[in-house]
C-alpha atoms as a PDB file:
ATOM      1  CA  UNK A   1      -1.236   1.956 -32.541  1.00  0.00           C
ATOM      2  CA  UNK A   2       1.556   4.953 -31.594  1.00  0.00           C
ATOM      3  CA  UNK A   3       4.662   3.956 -30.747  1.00  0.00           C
ATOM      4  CA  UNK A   4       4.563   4.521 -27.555  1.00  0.00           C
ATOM      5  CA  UNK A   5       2.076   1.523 -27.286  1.00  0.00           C
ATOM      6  CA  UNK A   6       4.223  -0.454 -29.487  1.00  0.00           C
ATOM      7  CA  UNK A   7       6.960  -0.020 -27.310  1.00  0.00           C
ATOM      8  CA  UNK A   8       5.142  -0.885 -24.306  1.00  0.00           C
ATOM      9  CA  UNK A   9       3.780  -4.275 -25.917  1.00  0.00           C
ATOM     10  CA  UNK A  10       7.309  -4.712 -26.572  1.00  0.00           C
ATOM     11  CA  UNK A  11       8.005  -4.538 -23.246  1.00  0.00           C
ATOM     12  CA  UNK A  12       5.606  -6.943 -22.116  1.00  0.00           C
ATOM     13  CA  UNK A  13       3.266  -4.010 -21.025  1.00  0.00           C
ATOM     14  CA  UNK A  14      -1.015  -4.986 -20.442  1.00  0.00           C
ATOM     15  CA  UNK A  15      -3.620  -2.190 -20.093  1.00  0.00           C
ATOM     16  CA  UNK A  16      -5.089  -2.671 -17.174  1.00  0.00           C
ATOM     17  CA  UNK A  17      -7.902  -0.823 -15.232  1.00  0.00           C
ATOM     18  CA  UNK A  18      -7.042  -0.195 -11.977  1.00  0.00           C
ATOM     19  CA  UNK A  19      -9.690  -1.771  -9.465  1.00  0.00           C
ATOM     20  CA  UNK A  20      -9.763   1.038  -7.043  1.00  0.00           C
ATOM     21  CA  UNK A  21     -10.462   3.589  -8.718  1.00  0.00           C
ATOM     22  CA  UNK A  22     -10.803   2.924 -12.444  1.00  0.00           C
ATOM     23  CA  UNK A  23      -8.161   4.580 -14.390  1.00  0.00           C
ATOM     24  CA  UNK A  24      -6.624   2.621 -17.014  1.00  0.00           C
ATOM     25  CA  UNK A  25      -2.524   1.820 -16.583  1.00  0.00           C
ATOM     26  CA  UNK A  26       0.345   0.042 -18.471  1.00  0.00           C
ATOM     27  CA  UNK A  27       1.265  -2.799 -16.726  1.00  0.00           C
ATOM     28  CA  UNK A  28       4.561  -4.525 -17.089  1.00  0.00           C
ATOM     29  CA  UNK A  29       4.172  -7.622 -14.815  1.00  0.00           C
ATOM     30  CA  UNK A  30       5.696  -9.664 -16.969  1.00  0.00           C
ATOM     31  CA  UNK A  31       9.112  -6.614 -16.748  1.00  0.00           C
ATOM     32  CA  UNK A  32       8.508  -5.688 -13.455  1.00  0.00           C
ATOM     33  CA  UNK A  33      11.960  -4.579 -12.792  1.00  0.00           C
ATOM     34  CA  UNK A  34      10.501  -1.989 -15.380  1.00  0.00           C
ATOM     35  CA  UNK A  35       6.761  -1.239 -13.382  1.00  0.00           C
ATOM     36  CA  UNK A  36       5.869   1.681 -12.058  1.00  0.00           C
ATOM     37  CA  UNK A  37       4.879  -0.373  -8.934  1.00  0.00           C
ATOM     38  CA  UNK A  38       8.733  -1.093  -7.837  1.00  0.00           C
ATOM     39  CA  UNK A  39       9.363   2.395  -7.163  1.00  0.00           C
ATOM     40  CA  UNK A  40       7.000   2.071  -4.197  1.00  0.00           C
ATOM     41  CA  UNK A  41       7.812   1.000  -1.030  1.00  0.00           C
ATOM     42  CA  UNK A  42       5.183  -0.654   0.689  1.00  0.00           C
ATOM     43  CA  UNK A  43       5.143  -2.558   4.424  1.00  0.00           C
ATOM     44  CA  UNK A  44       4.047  -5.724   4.679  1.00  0.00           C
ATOM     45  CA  UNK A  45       0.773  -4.761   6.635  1.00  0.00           C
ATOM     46  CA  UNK A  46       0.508  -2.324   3.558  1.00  0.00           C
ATOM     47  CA  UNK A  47       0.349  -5.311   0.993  1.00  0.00           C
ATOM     48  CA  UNK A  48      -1.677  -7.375   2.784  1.00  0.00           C
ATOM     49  CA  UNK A  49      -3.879  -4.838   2.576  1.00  0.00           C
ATOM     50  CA  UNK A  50      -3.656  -4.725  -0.859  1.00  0.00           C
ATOM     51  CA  UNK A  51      -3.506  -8.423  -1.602  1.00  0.00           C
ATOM     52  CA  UNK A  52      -6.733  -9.274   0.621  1.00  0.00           C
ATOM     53  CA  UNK A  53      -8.886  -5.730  -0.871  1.00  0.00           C
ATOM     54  CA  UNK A  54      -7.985  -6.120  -4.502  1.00  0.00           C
ATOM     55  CA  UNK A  55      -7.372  -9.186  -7.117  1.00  0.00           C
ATOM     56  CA  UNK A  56      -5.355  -7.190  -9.708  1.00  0.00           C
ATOM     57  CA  UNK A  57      -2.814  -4.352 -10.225  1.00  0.00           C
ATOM     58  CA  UNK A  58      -3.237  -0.899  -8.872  1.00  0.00           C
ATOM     59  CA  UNK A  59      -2.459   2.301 -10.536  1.00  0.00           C
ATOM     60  CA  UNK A  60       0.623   4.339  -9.053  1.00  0.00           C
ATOM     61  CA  UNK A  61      -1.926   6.980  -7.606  1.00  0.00           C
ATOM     62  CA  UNK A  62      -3.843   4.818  -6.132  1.00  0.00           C
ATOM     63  CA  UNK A  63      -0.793   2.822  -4.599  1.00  0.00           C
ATOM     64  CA  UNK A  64       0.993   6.229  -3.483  1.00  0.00           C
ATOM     65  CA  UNK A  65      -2.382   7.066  -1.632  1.00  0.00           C
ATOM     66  CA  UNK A  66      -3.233   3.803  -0.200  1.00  0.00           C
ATOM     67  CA  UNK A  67       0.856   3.754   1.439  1.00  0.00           C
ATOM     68  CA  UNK A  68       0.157   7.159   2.824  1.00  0.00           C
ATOM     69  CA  UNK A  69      -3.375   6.104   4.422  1.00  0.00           C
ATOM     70  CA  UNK A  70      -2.003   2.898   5.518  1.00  0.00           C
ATOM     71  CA  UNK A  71       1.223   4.531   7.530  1.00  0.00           C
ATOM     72  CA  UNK A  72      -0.901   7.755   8.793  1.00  0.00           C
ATOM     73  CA  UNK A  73      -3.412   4.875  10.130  1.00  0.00           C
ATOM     74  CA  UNK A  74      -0.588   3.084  11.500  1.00  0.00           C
ATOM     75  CA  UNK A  75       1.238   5.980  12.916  1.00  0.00           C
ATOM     76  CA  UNK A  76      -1.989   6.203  14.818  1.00  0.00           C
ATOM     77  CA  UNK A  77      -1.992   2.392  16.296  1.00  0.00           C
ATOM     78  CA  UNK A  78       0.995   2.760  17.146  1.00  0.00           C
ATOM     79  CA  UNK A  79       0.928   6.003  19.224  1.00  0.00           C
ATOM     80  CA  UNK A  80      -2.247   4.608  20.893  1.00  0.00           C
ATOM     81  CA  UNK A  81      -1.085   1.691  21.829  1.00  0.00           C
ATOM     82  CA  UNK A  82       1.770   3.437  23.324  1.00  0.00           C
ATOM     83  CA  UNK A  83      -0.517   5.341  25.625  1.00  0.00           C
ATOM     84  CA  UNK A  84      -1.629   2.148  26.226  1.00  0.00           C
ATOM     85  CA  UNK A  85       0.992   0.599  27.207  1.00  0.00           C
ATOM     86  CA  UNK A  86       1.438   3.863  29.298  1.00  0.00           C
ATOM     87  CA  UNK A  87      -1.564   3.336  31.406  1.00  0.00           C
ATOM     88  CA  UNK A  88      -1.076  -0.425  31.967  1.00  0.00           C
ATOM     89  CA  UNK A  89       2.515   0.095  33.167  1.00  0.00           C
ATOM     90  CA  UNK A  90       1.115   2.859  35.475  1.00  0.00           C
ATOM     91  CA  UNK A  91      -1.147   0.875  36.692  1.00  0.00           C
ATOM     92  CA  UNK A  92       0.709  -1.735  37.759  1.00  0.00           C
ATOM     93  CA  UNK A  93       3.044   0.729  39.435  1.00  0.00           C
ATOM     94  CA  UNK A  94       0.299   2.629  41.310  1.00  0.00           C
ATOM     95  CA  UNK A  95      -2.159   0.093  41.990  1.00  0.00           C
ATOM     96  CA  UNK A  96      -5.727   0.740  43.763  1.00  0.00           C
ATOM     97  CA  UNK A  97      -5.261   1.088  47.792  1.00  0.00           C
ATOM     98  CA  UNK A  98      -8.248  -0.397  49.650  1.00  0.00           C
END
């Protein structure tokens, strides 16, 4: 064992594998003011996504990557559902003439 590793167990640290994509991480869930995983800044919609796709701890990669896929796919909704809203609103102020 380095020190390093003794350190970490010190800390409260776990290997974990990361379910996504496999790589093996220090957790500290049991320091998490100390986890990588505070540093990120995830929605709500973002870790929902998490909680309902995955039963453990992610990596930092694979948390960085799943924020930036998340927003990009909700930076789409949202503009499309702005067009949307758009067309409706058009709609209703030109209606159809018979």
């Amino acid at each position: 064992m380095t020190r390093l590793d003794s350190w970490f167990l010190a800390l409260g640290s776990e290997k974990k594998l990361c379910p996504r994509c496999g790589n093996s991480f220090d957790c500290l869930h049991n320091e998490i003011a100390n986890c990588h995983c505070v540093s990120i800044v995830l929605t709500e919609n973002q870790r929902e996504f998490i909680k309902q796709n995955y039963s453990d701890c992610l990596c930092n990669k694979c948390l960085l990557e799943i924020k930036e896929q998340r927003t990009k796919s909700q930076d789409r909704f949202v503009k499309y559902y702005k067009l949307y809203e758009s067309l409706v609103e058009f709609s209703v102020l030109c209606p159809d003439r018979d």
